[in-house]
C-alpha atoms as a PDB file:
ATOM      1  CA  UNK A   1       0.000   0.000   0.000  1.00  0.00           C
ATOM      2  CA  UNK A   2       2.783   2.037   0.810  1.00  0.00           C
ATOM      3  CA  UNK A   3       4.053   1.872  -2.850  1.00  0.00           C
ATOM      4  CA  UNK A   4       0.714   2.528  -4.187  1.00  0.00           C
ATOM      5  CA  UNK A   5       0.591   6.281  -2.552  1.00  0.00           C
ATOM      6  CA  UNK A   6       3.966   6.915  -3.606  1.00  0.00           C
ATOM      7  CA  UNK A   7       3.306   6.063  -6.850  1.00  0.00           C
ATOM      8  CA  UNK A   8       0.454   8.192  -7.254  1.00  0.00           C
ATOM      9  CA  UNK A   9       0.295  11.603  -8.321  1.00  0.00           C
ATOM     10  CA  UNK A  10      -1.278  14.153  -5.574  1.00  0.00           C
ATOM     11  CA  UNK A  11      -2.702  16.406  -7.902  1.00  0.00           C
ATOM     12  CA  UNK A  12      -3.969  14.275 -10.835  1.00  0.00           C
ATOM     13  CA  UNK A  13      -8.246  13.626 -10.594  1.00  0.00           C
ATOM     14  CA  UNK A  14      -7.569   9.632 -10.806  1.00  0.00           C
ATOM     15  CA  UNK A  15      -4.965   7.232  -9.629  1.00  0.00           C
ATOM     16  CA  UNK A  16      -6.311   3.773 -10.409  1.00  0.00           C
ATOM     17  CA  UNK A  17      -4.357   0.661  -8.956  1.00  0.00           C
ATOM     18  CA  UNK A  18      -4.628  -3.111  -9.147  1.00  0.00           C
ATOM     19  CA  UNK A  19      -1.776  -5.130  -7.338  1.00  0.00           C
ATOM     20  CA  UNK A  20      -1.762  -9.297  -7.296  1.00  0.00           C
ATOM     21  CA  UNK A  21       0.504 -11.095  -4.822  1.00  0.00           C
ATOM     22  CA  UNK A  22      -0.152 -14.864  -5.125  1.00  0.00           C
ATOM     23  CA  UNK A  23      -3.656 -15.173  -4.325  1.00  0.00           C
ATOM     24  CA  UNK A  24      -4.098 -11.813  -3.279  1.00  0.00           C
ATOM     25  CA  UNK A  25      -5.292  -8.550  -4.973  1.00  0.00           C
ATOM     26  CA  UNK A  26      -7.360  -5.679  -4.593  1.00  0.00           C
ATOM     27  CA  UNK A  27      -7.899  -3.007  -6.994  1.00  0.00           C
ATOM     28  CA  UNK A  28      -9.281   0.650  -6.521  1.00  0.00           C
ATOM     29  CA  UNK A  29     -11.647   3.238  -8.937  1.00  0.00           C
ATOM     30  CA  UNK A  30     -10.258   6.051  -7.381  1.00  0.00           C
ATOM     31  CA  UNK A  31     -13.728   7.713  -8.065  1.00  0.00           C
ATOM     32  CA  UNK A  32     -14.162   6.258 -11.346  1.00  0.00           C
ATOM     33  CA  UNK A  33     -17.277   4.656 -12.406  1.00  0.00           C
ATOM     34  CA  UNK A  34     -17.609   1.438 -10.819  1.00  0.00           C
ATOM     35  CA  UNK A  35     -15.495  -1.129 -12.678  1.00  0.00           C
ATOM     36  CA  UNK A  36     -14.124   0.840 -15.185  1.00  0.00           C
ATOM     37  CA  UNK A  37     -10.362   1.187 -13.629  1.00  0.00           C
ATOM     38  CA  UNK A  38      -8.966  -0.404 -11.020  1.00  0.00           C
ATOM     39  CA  UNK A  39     -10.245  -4.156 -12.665  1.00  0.00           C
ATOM     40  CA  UNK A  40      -9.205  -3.294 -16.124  1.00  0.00           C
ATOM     41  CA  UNK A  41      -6.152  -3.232 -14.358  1.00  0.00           C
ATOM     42  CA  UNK A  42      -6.024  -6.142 -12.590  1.00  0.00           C
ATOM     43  CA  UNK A  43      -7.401  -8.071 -16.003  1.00  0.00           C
ATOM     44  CA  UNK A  44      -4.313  -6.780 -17.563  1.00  0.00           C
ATOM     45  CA  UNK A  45      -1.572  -8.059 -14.683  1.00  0.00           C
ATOM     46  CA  UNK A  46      -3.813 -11.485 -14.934  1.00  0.00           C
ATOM     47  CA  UNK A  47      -3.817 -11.666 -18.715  1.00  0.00           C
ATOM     48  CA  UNK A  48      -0.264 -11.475 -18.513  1.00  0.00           C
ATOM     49  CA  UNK A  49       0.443 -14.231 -15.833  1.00  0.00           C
ATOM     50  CA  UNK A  50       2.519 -11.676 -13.426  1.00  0.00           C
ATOM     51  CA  UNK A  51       2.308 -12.199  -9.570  1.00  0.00           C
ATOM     52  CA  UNK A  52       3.929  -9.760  -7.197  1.00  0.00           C
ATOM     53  CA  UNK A  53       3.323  -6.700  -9.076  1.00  0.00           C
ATOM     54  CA  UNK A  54       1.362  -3.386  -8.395  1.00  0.00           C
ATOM     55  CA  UNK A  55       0.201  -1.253 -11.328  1.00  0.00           C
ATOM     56  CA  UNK A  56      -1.061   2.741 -11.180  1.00  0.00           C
ATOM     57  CA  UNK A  57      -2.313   4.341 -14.144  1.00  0.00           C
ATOM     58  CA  UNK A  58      -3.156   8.293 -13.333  1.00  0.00           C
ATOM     59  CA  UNK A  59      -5.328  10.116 -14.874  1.00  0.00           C
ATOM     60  CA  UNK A  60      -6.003  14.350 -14.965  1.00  0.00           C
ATOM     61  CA  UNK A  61      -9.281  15.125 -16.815  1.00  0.00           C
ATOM     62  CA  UNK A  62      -9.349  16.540 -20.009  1.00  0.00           C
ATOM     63  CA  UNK A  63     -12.610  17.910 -20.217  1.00  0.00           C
ATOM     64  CA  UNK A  64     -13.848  14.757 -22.193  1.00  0.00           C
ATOM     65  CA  UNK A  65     -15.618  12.570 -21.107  1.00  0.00           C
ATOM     66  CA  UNK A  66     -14.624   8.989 -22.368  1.00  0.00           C
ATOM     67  CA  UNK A  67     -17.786   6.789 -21.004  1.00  0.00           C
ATOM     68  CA  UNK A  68     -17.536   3.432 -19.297  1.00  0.00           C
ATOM     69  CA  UNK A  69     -16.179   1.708 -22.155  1.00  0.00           C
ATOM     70  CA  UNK A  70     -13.980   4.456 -23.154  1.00  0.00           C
ATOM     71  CA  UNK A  71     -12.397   4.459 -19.196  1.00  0.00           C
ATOM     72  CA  UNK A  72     -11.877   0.677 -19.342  1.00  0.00           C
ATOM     73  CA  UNK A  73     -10.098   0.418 -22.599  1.00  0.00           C
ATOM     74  CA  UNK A  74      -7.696   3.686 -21.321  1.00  0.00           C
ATOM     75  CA  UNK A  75      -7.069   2.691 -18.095  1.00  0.00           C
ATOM     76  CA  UNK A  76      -6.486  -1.426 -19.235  1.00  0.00           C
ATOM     77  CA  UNK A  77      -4.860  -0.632 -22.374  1.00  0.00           C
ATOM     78  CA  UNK A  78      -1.956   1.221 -20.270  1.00  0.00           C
ATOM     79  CA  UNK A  79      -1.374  -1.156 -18.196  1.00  0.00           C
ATOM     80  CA  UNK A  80      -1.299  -4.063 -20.050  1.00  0.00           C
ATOM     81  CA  UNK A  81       1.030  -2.140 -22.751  1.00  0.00           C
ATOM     82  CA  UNK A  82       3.173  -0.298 -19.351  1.00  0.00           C
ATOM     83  CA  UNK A  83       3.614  -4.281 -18.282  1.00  0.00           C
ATOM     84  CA  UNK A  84       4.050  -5.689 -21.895  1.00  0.00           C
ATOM     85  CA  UNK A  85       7.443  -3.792 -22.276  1.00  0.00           C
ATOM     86  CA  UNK A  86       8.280  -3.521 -18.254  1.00  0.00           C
ATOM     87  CA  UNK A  87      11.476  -5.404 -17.300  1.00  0.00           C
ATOM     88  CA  UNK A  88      10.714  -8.921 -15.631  1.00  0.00           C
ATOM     89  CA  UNK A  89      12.063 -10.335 -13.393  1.00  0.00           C
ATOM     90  CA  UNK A  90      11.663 -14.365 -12.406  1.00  0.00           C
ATOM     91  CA  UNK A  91      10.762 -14.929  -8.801  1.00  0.00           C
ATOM     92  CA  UNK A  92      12.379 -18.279  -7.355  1.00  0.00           C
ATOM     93  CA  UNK A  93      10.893 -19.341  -4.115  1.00  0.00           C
ATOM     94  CA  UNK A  94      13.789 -20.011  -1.675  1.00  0.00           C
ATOM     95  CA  UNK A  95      13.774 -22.095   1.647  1.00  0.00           C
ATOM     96  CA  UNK A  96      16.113 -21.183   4.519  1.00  0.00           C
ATOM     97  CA  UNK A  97      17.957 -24.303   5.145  1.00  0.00           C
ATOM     98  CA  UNK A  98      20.584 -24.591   8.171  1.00  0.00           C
ATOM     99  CA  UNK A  99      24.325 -26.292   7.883  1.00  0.00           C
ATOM    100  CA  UNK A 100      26.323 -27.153  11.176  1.00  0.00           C
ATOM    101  CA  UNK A 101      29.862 -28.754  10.857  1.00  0.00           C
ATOM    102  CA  UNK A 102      32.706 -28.901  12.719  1.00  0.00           C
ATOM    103  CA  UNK A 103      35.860 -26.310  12.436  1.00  0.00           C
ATOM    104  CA  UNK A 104      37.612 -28.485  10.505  1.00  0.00           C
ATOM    105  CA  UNK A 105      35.122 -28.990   7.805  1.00  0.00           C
ATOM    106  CA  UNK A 106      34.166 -24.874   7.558  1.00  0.00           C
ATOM    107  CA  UNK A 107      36.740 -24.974   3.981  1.00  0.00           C
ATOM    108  CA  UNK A 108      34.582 -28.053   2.696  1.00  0.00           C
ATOM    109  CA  UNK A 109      31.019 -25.892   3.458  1.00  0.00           C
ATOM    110  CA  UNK A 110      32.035 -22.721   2.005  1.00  0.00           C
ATOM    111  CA  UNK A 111      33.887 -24.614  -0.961  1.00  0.00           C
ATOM    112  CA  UNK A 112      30.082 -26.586  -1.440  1.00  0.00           C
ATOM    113  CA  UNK A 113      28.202 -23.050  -0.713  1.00  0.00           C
ATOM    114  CA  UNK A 114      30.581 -21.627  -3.750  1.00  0.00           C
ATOM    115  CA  UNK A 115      29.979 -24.225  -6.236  1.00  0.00           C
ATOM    116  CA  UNK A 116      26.595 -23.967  -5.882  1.00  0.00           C
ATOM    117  CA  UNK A 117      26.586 -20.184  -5.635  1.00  0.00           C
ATOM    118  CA  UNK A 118      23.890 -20.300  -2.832  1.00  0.00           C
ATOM    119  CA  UNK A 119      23.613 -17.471  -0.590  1.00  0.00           C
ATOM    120  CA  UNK A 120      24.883 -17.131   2.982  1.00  0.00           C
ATOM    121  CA  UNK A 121      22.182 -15.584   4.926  1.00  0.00           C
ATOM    122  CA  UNK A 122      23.994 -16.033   7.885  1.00  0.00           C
ATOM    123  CA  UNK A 123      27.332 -17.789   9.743  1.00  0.00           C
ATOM    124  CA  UNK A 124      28.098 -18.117  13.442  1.00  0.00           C
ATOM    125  CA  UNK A 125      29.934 -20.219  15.671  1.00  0.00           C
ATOM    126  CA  UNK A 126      29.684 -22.009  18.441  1.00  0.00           C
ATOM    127  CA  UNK A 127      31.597 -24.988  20.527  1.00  0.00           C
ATOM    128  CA  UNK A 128      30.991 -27.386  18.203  1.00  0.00           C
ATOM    129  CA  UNK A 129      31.780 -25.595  14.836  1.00  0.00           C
ATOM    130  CA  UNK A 130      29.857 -23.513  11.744  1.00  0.00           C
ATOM    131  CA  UNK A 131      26.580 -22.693  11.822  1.00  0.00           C
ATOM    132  CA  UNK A 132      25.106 -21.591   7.921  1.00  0.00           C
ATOM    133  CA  UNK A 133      22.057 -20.401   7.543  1.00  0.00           C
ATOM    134  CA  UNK A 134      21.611 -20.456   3.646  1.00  0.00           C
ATOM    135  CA  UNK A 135      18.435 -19.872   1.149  1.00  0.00           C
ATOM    136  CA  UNK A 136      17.972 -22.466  -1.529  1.00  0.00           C
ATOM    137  CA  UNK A 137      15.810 -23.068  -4.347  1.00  0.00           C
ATOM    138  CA  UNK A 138      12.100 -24.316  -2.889  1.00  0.00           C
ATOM    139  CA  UNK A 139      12.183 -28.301  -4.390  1.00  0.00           C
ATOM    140  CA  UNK A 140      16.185 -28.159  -4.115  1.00  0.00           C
ATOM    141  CA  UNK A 141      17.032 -28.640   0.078  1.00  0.00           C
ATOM    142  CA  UNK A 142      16.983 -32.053   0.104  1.00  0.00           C
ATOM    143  CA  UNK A 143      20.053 -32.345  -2.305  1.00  0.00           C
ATOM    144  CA  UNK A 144      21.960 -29.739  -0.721  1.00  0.00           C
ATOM    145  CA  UNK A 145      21.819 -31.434   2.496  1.00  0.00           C
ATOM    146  CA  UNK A 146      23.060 -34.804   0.869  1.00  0.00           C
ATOM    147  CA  UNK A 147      25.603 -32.414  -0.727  1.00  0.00           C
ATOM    148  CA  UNK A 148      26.334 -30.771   2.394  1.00  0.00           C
ATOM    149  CA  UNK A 149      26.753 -34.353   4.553  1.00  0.00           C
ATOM    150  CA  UNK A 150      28.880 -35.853   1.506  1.00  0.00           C
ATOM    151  CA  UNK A 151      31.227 -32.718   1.886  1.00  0.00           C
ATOM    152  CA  UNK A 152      31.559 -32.937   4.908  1.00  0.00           C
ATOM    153  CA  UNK A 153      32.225 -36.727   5.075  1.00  0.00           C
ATOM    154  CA  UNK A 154      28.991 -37.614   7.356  1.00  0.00           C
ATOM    155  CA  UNK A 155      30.111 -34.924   9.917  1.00  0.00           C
ATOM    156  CA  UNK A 156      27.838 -32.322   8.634  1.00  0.00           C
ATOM    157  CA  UNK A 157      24.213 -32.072   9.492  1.00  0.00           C
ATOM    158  CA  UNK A 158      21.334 -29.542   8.587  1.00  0.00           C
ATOM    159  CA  UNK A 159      17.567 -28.680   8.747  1.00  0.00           C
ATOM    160  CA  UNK A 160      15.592 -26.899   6.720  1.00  0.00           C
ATOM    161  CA  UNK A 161      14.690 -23.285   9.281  1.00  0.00           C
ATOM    162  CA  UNK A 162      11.399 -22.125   6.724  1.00  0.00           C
END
């Protein structure tokens, strides 16, 4: 929400919005006849298959006045053409998996955290050795902790945190 009122314009008459994020959205007229705005909007983030994204077409009045039909076609029509040439950007869902090893195996963790060029959300230690917190492709965990046991040579363990 915060995005949405910094991305609208404080003195323009309209400043339509539509956002989707997984299986929520919402979308808002901003005084606009019923309909003809804010879910032309979200039609055009659907009819495009994006998720995480929040659109906001503004609008000052010309003096004429485009009708129902005439609003939904404008205010769509931008914003499936403003998402048609946006930069995209593939979302991976990641799962926070953590590593503990002994000292003697932290070269063999980072060396398997490198090749795999996963990133290190965290690394403490404690008595016993390394503790890596790490995010890793949703589906992929299971491998890295084989991975992660093999490269250590069965001294390694880990969980996966969320």
């Amino acid at each position: 929400m915060e995005f949405l009122r910094q991305a609208s314009e404080a003195g323009a008459d309209h400043n339509c919005w539509a956002y989707r994020v997984g299986d929520e959205y919402r979308f808002n007229d901003d005084g606009e006849p019923g309909g003809s705005a804010g879910r032309p909007i979200l039609a055009a983030i659907d009819g495009q298959g994006l998720d995480e994204v929040a659109v906001v077409v503004t609008r000052t009045f010309g003096g004429i006045k485009l009708g129902v039909g005439g609003l939904v076609r404008a205010y769509g029509g931008t914003a499936a053409e403003c998402l048609r040439t946006a930069q995209r950007r593939t979302l991976v869902r990641t799962v926070v998996v953590r590593l503990r090893a002994p000292f003697e195996c932290l070269g063999a963790a980072h060396g398997l955290l490198e090749q795999r060029a996963l990133q290190r959300l965290r690394e403490a230690f404690d008595e016993r050795g390394v503790v890596l917190e790490v995010a890793v492709e949703e589906g992929q965990e299971p491998a890295l902790l084989r991975a992660f046991v093999d490269a250590t040579r069965g001294k390694g363990s880990g969980e996966i945190v969320e």
